[in-house]
Protein backbone atom coordinates (compact mmCIF):
# COMPACT_ATOMS: atom_id res chain seq x y z
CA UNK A 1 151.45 120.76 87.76
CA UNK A 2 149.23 122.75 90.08
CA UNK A 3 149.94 125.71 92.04
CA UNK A 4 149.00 127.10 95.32
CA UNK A 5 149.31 131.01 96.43
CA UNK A 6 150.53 131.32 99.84
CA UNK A 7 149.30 134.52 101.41
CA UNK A 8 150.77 135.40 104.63
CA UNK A 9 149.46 138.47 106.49
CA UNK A 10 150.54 140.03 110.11
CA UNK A 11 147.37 142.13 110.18
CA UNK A 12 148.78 145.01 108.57
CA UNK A 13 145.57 145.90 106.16
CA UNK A 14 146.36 148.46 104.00
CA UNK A 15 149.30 146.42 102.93
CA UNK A 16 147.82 143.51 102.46
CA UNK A 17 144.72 144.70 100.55
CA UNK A 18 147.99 146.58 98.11
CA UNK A 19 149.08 143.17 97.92
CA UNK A 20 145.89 141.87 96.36
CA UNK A 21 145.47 144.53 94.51
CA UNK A 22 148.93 144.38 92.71
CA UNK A 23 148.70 140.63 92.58
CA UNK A 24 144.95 140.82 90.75
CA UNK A 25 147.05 142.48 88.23
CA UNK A 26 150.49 140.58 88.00
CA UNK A 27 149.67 137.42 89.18
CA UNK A 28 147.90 134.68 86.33
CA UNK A 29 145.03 132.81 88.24
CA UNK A 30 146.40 130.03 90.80
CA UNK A 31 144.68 126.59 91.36
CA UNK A 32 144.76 127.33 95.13
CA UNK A 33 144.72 130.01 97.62
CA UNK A 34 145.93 129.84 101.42
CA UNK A 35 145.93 132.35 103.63
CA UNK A 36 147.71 132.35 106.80
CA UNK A 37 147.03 135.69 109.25
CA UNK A 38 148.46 136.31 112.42
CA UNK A 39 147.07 139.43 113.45
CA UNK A 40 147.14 138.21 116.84
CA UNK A 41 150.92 136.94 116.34
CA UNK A 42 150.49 134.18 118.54
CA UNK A 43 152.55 132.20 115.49
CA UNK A 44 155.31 134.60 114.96
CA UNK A 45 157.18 134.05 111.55
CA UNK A 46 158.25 130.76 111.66
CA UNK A 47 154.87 129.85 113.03
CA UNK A 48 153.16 131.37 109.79
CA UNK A 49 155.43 130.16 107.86
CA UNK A 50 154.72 126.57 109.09
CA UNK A 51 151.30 126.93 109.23
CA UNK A 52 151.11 128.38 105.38
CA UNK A 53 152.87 125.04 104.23
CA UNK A 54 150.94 122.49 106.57
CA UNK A 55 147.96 124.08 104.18
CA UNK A 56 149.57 124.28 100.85
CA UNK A 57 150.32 120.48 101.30
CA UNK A 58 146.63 119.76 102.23
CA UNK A 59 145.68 121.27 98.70
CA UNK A 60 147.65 118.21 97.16
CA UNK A 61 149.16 121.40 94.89
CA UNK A 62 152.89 120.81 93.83
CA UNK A 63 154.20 124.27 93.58
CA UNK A 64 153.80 127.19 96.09
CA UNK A 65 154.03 130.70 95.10
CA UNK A 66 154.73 132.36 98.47
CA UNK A 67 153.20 136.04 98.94
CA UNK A 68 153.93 137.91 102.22
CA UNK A 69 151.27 140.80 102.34
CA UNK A 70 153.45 143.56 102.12
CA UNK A 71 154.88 143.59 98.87
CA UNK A 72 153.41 144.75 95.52
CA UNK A 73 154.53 143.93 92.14
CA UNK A 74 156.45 146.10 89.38
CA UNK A 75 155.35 143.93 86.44
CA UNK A 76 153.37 140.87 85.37
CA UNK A 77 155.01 137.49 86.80
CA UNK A 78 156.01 135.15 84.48
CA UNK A 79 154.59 132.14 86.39
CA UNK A 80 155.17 129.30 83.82
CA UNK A 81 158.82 130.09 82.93
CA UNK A 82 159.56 130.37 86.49
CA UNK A 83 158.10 126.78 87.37
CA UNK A 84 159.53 125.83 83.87
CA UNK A 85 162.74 126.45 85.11
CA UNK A 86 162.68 125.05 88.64
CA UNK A 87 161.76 121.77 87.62
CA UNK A 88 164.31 121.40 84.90
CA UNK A 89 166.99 121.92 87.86
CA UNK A 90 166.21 119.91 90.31
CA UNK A 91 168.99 121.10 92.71
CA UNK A 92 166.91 124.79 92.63
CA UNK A 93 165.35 125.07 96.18
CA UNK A 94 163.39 128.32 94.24
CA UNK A 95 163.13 130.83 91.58
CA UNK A 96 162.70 134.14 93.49
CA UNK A 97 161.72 138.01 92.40
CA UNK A 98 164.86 140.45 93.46
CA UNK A 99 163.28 143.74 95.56
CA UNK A 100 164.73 146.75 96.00
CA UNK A 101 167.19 147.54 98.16
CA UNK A 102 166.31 147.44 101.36
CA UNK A 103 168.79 147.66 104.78
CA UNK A 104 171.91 150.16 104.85
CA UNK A 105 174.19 147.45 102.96
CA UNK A 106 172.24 146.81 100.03
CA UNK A 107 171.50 150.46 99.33
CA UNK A 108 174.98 151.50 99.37
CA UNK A 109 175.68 149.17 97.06
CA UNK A 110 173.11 149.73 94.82
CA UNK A 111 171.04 146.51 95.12
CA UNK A 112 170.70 143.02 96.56
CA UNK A 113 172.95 141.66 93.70
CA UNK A 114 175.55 144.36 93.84
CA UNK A 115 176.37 144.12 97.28
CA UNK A 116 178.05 140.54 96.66
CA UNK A 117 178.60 140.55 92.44
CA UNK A 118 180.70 137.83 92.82
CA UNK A 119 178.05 135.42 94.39
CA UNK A 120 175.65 135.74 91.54
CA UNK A 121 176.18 134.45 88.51
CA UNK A 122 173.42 134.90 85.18
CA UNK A 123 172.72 131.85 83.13
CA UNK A 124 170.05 132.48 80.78
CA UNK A 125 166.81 133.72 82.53
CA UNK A 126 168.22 133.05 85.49
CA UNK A 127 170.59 134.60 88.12
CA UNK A 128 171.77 131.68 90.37
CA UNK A 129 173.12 131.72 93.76
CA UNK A 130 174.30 130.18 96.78
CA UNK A 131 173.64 133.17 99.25
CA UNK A 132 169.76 132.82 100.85
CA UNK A 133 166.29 130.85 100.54
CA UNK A 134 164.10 133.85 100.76
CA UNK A 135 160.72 133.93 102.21
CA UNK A 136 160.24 137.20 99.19
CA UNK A 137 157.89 136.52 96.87
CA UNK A 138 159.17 133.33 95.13
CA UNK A 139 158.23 130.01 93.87
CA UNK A 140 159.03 126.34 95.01
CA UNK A 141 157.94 123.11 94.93
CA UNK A 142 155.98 121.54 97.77
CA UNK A 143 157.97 118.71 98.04
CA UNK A 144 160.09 121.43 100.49
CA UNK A 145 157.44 121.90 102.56
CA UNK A 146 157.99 118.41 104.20
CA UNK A 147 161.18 120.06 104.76
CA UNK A 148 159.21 121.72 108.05
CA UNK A 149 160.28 125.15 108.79
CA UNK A 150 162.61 125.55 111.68
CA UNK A 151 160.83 126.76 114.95
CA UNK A 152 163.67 129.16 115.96
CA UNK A 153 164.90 132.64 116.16
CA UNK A 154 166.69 133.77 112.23
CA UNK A 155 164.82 130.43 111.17
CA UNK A 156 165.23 132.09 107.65
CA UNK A 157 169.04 131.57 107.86
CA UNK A 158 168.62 128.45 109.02
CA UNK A 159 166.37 126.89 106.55
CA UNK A 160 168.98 128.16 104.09
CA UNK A 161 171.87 126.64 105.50
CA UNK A 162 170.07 122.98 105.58
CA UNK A 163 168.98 123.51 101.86
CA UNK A 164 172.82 124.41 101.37
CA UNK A 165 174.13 121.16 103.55
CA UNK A 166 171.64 119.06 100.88
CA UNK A 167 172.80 120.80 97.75
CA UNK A 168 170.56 123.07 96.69
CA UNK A 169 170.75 126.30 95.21
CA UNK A 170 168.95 129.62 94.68
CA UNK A 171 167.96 131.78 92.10
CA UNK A 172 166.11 135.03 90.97
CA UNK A 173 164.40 135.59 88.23
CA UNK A 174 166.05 137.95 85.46
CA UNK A 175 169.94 139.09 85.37
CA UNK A 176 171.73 140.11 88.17
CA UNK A 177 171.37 143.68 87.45
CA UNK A 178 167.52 143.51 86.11
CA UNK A 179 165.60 145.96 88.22
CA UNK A 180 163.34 145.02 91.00
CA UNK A 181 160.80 143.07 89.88
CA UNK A 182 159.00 143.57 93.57
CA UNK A 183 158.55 146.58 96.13
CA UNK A 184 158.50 145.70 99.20
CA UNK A 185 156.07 147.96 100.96
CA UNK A 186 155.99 146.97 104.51
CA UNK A 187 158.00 149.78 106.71
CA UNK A 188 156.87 148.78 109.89
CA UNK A 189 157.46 145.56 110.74
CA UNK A 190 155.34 143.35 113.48
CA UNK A 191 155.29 139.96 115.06
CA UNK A 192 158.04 137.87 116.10
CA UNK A 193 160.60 135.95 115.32
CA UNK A 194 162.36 137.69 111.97
C-alpha cells in the first residue's frame, strides 16, 4: 500500500504555506507528493482536480490523500486506520475529515452532520453516508482516479451522483457529532468552476 499527497493550490499563499505548515505537523510522511497549482486558473476546479489525479496515477501509488491548500488541521490524522478501513469496504468511495460549518445551512444547524442527522449513520470509527464525495481533505484509492473527473460546472455533484449510480458510499472519519477534525481556512474563494 503506498500513498500519494495531493496538494492542490489556486495561488492563494498564505493559505497554502498554513496548509504545509499544519500538515508537517498532522500529517505522517507520504510515499508521494503532487502538487497541482493554478495560480493562473487556466484549469479551473475540475481542471485541477483532473490534473492532480493524471499525476497521482503516474506515481503507481494506490491511495490518494487529497489536500486543497486552504485548510489546516485540528489534530494528528490517523492515516493507517483510515486506509485500514477503506479497503475493508470496498463499496467506500472515501474516508473523509468533517470541517466546520461552513454556508448559512450548516451553521444553523450546528454542523455538516446535524443539518441532515438522519443521513448519517455511526458504525464504529466510522460515520457513513450516502450524501457527497467531497473534494475536503479525504482519502481514496486510486483505482477512482480512472474514474476521470467530470469537466463541467458543480462537477463535485456530479462525480457524486455516478459514485452513487455504481454503489458506493461515503464516510467521515469519527462519529457524527465528533468535532471538526479540519478548518477550512480559505474565505475568499478564486478560480472557476466550484
Amino acid at each position: 500500500m503506498s500513498v500519494c499527497l495531493l496538494l492542490i493550490g489556486d495561488g492563494r499563499e498564505d493559505y497554502r504555506e498554513r496548509t504545509l505548515r499544519s500538515a508537517a505537523v498532522a500529517l505522517p510522511p507520504m510515499d508521494y507528493c503532487v502538487e497541482v497549482d493554478d495560480t493562473a486558473h487556466e484549469l479551473g476546479f475540475a481542471g485541477a482536480i483532473q490534473a492532480g489525479w493524471d499525476a497521482a496515477l503516474e506515481t503507481g501509488a494506490t491511495h490518494v490523500f487529497h489536500l486543497e491548500a486552504d485548510f489546516t488541521f485540528n489534530e494528528a490524522v490517523p492515516l493507517e486506520a483510515m486506509l485500514d478501513e477503506l479497503d475493508a469496504h470496498p463499496t467506500l468511495a472515501q474516508v473523509a475529515l468533517k470541517r466546520q460549518a461552513w454556508n448559512a445551512e450548516e451553521k444553523a444547524a450546528g454542523g455538516i452532520c446535524e443539518l441532515h442527522p438522519g443521513d448519517f449513520i455511526d458504525r464504529g470509527p466510522l460515520c457513513w453516508h450516502r450524501r457527497f464525495f467531497t473534494t475536503n481533505p479525504s482519502v481514496y484509492s486510486a483505482a477512482l482516479c480512472h474514474m476521470g473527473w467530470p469537466q463541467e460546472p458543480h462537477s463535485e455533484g456530479v462525480f457524486t451522483h455516478r459514485l452513487l449510480a455504481e454503489g458506493y458510499r461515503f464516510a467521515f472519519w469519527g462519529g457524527r457529532f465528533r468535532a471538526p477534525m479540519v478548518t477550512h481556512i480559505g474565505e475568499h474563494r478564486t478560480g472557476t468552476g466550484y
